[in-house]
Protein backbone atom coordinates (compact mmCIF):
# COMPACT_ATOMS: atom_id res chain seq x y z
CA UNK A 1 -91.92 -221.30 113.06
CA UNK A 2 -93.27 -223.39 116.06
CA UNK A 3 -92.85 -220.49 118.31
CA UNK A 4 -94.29 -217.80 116.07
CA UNK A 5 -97.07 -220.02 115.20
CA UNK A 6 -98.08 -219.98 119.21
CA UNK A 7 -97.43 -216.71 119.59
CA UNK A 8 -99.72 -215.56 116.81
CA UNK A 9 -102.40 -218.14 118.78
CA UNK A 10 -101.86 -216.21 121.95
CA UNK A 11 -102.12 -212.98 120.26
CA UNK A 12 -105.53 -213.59 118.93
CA UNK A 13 -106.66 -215.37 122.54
CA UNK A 14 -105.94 -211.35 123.38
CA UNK A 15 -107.73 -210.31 120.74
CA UNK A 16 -110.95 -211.92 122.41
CA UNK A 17 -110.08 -210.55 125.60
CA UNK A 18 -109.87 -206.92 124.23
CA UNK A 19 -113.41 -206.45 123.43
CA UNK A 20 -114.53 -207.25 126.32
CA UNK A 21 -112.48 -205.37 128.73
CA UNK A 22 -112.26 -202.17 126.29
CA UNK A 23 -116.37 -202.09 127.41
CA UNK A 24 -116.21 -202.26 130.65
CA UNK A 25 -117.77 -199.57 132.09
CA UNK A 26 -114.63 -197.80 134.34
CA UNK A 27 -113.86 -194.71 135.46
CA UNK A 28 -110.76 -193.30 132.55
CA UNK A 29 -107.54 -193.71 134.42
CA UNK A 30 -105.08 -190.79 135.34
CA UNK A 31 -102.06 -190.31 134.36
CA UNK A 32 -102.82 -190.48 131.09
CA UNK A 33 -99.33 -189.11 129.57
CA UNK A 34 -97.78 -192.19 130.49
CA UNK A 35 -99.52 -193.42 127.45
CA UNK A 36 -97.75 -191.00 125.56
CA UNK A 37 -94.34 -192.11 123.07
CA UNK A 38 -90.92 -191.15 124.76
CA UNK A 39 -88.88 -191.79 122.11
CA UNK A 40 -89.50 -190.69 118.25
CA UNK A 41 -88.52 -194.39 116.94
CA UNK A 42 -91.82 -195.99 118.76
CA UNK A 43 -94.05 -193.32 117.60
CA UNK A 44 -92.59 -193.25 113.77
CA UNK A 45 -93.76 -196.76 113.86
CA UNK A 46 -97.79 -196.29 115.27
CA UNK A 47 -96.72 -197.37 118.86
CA UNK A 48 -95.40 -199.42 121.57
CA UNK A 49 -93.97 -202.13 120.02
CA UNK A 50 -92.20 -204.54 122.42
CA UNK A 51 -90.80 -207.10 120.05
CA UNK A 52 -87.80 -204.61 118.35
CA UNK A 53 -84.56 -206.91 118.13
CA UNK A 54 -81.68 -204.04 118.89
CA UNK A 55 -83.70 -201.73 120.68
CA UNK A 56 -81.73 -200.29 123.97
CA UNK A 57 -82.40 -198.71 127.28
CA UNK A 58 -83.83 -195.70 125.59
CA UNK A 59 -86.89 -197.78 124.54
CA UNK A 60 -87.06 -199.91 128.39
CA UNK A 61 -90.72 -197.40 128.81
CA UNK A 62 -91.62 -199.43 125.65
CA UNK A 63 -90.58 -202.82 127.18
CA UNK A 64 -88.22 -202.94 130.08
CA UNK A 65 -86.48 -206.44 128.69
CA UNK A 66 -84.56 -203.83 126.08
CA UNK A 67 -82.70 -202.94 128.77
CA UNK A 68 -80.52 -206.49 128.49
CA UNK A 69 -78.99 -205.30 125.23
CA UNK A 70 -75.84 -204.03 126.22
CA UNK A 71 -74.77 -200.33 125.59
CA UNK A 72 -71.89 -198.14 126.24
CA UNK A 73 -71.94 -195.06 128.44
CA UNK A 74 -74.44 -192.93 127.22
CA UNK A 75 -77.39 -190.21 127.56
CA UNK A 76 -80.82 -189.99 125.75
CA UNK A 77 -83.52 -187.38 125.52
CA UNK A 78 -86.86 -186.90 123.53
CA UNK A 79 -89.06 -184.02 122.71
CA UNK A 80 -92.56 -183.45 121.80
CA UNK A 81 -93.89 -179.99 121.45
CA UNK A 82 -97.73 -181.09 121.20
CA UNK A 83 -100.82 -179.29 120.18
CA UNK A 84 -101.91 -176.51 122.19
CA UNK A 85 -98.19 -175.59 123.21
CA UNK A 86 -98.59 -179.16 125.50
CA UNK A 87 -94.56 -179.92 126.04
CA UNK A 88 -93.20 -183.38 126.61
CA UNK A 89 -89.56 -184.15 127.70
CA UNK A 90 -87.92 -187.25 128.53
CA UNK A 91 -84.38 -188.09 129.10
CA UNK A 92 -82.77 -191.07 130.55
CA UNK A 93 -79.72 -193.16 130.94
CA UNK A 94 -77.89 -196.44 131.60
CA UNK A 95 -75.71 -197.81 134.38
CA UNK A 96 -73.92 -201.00 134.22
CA UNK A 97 -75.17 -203.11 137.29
CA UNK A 98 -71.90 -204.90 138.18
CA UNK A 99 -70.28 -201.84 138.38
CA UNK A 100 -72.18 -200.41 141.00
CA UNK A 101 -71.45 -203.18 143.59
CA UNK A 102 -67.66 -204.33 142.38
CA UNK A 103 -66.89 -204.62 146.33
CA UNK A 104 -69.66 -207.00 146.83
CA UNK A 105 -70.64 -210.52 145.48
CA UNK A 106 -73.81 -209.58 144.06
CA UNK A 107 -74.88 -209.42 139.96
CA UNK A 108 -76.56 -206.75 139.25
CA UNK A 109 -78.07 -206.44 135.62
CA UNK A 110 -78.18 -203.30 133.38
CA UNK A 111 -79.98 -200.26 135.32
CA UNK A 112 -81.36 -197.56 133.68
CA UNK A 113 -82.82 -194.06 134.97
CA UNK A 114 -85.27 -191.60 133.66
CA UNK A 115 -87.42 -188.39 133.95
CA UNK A 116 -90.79 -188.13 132.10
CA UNK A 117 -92.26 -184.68 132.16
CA UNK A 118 -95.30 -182.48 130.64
CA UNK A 119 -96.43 -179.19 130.74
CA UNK A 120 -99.89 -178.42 130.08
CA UNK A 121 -99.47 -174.63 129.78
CA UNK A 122 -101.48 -172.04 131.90
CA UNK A 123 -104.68 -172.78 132.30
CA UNK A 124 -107.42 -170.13 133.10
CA UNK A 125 -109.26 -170.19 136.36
CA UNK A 126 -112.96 -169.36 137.38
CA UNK A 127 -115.11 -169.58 140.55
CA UNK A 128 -118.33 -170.37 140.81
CA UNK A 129 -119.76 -167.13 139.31
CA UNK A 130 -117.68 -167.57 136.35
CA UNK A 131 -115.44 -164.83 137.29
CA UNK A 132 -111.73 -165.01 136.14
CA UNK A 133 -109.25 -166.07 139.15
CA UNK A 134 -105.99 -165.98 137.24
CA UNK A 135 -103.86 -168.59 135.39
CA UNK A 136 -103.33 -171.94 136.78
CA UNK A 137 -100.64 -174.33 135.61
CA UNK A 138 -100.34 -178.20 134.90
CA UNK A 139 -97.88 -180.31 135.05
CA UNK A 140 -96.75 -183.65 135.56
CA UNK A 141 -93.85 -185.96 136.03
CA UNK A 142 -92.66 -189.42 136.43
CA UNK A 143 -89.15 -190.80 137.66
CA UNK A 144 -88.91 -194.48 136.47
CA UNK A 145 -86.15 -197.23 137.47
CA UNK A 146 -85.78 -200.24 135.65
CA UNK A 147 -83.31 -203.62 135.23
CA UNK A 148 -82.85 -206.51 132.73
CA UNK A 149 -81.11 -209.24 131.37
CA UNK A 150 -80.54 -212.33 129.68
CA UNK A 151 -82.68 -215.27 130.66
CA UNK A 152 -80.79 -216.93 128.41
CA UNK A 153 -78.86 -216.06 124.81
CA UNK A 154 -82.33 -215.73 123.42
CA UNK A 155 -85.03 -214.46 126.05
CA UNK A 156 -84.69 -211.26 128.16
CA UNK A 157 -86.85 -210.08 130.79
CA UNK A 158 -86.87 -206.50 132.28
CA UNK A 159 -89.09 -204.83 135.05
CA UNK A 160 -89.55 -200.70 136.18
CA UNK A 161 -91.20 -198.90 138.64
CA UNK A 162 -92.12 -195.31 138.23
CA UNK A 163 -93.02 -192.78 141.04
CA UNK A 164 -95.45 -190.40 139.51
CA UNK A 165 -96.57 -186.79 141.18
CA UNK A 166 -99.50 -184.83 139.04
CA UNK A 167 -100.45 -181.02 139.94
CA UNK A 168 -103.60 -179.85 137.87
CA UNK A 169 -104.84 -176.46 138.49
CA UNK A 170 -104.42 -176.55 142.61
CA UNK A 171 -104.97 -180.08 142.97
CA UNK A 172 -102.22 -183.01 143.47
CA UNK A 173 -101.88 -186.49 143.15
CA UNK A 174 -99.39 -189.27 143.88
CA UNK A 175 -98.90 -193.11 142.24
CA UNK A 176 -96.64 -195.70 141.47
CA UNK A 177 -96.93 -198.46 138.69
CA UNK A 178 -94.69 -200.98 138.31
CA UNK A 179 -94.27 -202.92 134.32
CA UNK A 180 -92.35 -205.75 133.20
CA UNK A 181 -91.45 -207.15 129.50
CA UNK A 182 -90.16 -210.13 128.24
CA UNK A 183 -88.38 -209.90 124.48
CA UNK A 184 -87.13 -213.34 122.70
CA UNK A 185 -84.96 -213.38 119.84
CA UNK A 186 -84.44 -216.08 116.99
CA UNK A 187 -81.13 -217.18 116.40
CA UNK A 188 -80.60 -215.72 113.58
CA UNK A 189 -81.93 -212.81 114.62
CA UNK A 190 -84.56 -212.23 111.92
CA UNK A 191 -87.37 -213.06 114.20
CA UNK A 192 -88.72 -211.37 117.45
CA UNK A 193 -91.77 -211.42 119.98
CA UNK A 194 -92.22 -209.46 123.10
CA UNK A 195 -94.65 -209.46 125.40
CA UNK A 196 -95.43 -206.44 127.90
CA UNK A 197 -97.46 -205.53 131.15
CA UNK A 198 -97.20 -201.60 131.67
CA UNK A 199 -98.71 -199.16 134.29
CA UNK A 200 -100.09 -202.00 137.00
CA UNK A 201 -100.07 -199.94 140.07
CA UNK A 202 -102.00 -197.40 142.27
CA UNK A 203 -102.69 -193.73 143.40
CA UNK A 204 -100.31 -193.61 146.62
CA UNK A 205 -102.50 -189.96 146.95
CA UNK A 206 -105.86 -188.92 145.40
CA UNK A 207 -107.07 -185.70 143.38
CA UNK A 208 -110.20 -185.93 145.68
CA UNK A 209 -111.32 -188.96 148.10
CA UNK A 210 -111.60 -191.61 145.31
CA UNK A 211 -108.70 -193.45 144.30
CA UNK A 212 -108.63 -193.75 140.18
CA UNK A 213 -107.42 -196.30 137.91
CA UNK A 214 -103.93 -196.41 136.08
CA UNK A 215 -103.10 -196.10 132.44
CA UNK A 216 -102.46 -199.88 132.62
CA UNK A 217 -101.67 -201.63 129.39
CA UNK A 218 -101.06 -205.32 127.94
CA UNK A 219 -99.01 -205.95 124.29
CA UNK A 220 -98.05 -208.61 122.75
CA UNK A 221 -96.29 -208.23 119.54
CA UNK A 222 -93.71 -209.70 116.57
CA UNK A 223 -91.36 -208.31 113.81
CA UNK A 224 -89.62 -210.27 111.40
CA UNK A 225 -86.64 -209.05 109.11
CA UNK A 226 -87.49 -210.33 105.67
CA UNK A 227 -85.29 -212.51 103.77
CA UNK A 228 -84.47 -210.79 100.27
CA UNK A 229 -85.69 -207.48 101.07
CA UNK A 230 -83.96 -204.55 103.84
CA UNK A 231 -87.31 -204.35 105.70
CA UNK A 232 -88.34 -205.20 109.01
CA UNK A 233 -92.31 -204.75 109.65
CA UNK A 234 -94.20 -204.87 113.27
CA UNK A 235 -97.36 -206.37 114.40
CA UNK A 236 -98.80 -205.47 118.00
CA UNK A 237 -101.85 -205.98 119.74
CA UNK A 238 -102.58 -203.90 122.25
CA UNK A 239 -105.28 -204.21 125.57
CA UNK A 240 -106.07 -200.99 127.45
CA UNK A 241 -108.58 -202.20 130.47
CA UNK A 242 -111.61 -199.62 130.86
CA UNK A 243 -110.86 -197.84 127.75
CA UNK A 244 -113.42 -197.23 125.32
CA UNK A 245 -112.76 -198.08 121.73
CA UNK A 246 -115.53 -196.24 120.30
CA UNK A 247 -115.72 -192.83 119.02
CA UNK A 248 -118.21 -189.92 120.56
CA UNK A 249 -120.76 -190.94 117.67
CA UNK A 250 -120.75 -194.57 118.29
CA UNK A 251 -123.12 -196.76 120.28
CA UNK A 252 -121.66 -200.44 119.03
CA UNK A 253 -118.69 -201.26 117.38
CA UNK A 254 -118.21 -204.75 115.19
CA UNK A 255 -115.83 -207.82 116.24
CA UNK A 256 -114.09 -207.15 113.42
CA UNK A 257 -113.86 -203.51 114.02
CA UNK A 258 -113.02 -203.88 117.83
CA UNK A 259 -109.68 -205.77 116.49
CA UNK A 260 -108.94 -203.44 114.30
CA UNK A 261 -108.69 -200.60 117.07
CA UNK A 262 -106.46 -203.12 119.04
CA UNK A 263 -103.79 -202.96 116.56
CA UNK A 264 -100.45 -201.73 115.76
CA UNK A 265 -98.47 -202.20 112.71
CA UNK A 266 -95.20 -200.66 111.51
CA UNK A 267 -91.96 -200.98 109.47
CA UNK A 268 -88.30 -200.10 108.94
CA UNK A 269 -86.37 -199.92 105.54
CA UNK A 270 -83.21 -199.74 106.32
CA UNK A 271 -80.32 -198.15 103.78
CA UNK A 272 -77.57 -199.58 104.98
CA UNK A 273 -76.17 -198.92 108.57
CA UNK A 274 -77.30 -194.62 108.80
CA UNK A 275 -80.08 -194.29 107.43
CA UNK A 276 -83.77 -195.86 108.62
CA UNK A 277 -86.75 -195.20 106.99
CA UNK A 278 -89.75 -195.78 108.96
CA UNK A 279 -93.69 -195.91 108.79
CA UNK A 280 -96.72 -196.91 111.13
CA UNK A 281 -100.46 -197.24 112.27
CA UNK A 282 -102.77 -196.82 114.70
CA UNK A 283 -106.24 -197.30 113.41
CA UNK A 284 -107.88 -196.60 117.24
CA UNK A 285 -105.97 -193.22 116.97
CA UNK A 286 -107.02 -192.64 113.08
CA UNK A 287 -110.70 -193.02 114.30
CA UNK A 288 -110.58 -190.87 117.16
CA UNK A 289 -108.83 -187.85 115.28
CA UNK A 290 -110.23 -188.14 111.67
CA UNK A 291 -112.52 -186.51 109.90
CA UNK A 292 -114.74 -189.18 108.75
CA UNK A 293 -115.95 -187.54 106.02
CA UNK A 294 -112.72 -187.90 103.76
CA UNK A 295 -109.78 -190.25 103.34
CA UNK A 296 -107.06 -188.42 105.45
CA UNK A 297 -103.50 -189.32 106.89
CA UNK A 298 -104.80 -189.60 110.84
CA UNK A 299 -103.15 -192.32 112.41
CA UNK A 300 -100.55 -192.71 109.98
CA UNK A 301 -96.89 -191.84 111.91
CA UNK A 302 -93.64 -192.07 110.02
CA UNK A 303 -90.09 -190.70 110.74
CA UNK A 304 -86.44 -190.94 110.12
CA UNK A 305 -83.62 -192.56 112.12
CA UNK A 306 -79.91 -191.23 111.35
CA UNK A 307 -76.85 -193.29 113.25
CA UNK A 308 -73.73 -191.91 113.61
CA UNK A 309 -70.19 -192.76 115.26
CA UNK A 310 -71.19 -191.47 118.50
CA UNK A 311 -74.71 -190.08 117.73
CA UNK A 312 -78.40 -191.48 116.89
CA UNK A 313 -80.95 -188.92 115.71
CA UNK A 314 -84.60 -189.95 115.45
CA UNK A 315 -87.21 -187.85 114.16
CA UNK A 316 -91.13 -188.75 113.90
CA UNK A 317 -94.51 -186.91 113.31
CA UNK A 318 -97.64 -188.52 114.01
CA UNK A 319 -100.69 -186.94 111.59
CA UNK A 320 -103.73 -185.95 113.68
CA UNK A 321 -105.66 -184.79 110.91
CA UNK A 322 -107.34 -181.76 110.63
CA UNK A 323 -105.93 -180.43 114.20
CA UNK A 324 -102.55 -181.11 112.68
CA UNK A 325 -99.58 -182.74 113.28
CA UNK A 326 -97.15 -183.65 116.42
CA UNK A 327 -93.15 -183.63 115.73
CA UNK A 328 -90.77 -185.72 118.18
CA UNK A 329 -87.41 -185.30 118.23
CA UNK A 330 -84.73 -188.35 120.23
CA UNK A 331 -81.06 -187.63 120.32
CA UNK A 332 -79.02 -190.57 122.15
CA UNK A 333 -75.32 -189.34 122.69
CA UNK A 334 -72.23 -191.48 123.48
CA UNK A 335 -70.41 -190.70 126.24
């Protein structure tokens, strides 16, 4: 309890950070779908959250110290076909460190490799006339590396670096961000914080001349498994530097309010070992997409998690209100 109880204090020390940053007056970074779930379990439960006990490599994008939980030989890939026919794949996979250097007397923790890629569609092009030029396409993609272990039985740490290349309608772009997690564990297992620093890093090439900010992110967050019940619930806060919490119609946004958009929660209910039921929120996203006129779902995410001998199915759908709603599909497969 002493550790959660200094956790939570850092947490809200955040929290008083967050307004202040979310207002500064930046240029919106690039890169923006590395902001973007790549797996359905973190987006069934509102977000990124990097304090999830048995998470594995799959979830390193969501904090790289998952990658110290040990896994067998195996492959995982995610899908989101977004609105507007926007497509998102990623797919990744583990390597045992040691393994790679047996002939040499180095330890190498748990590696892990992946490919994060979207399609805009074709886009249509004009000149300066406003004549048609043809169709244009968008894409971009990201190849990320990342390690972690055990700091001890009950604290991991993990770090990435990602190599990003953007081409928008004729124009490209370079960058590489690097992000590092650390993830600690009670004992018994019940209780779990994680910390996060994701995206810090730089355009290696520009669009134009000026060099843009990255996507860069800060969480801190804890779950706890409850005692009598088969629920686990999560509570992250989240900092985005130089984003804007308010909506197009806002001028000024309360303390209270400014919080609020900083937050995360989520749970699991789990029925028995194959079956996860899961639910989450992101009241920054429910503003941005709702109507405001009625109660609706935006924001809300929930999804299903089905584990099998040698395969784990995740499904999720996030509820963007009247534009809709986005389906992810993650299938991890056992080699």
């Amino acid at each position: 309890m002493n550790a959660l109880a200094l956790f939570f204090l850092f947490l809200f020390g955040l929290m008083g950070i967050a307004p202040r940053s979310s207002q500064a007056q930046q240029a919106e970074s690039v890169y923006r779908f590395l902001l973007l779930d790549s797996h359905a379990r973190s987006a069934a439960l509102g977000g990124a959250h990097p304090a999830i006990p048995d998470a594995d490599y799959s979830l390193f994008h969501v904090n790289p110290a998952f990658l110290a939980n040990s896994a067998s030989r195996s492959f995982h890939t995610s899908y989101i076909n977004h609105l507007d026919d926007i497509q998102y794949l990623t797919a990744s996979t583990q390597l045992r460190g040691g393994a790679i250097l047996q002939s040499l007397p180095v330890h190498l923790p748990p590696l892990a490799l992946s490919v994060r890629a979207i399609h805009y569609g074709d886009l249509a092009g004009y000149d300066e006339t406003g004549a048609e030029t043809g169709s244009l396409s968008a894409g971009e993609i990201a190849f990320s590396a990342g390690m972690g272990d055990w700091l001890h039985k009950q604290i991991a740490w993990g770090v990435s670096a990602t190599y990003i290349h953007s081409g928008l309608a004729g124009y490209r772009s370079s960058g590489i961000v690097f992000s590092g997690g650390l993830h600690r564990i009670s004992t018994d297992g019940k209780t779990s914080l994680g910390l996060t620093v994701l995206n810090a890093g730089t355009q290696i090439t520009a669009y134009h001349q000026t060099h843009e900010p990255m996507p860069l992110q800060i969480h801190a967050g804890v779950s706890q498994r409850l005692e009598y019940l088969p629920l686990r619930y999560f509570i992250t806060a989240r900092l985005r530097p130089g984003d804007d919490l308010r909506t197009a119609t806002e001028e000024s946004l309360t303390i209270a309010d400014q919080i609020a958009r900083s937050m995360l929660v989520g749970g699991e209910i789990y029925f028995g070992e194959a079956v996860t039921l899961r639910l989450g929120y992101d009241y920054l996203q429910g503003q941005q997409t709702g109507t405001g006129k009625r109660i609706d779902t935006a924001g809300l995410h929930g999804g299903v998690g089905i584990h099998l001998k040698r395969l784990d199915l995740h499904l999720a759908r996030t509820s963007l209100s009247d534009m809709g709603g986005v389906l992810q599909l993650s299938v991890l497969y056992r080699l």
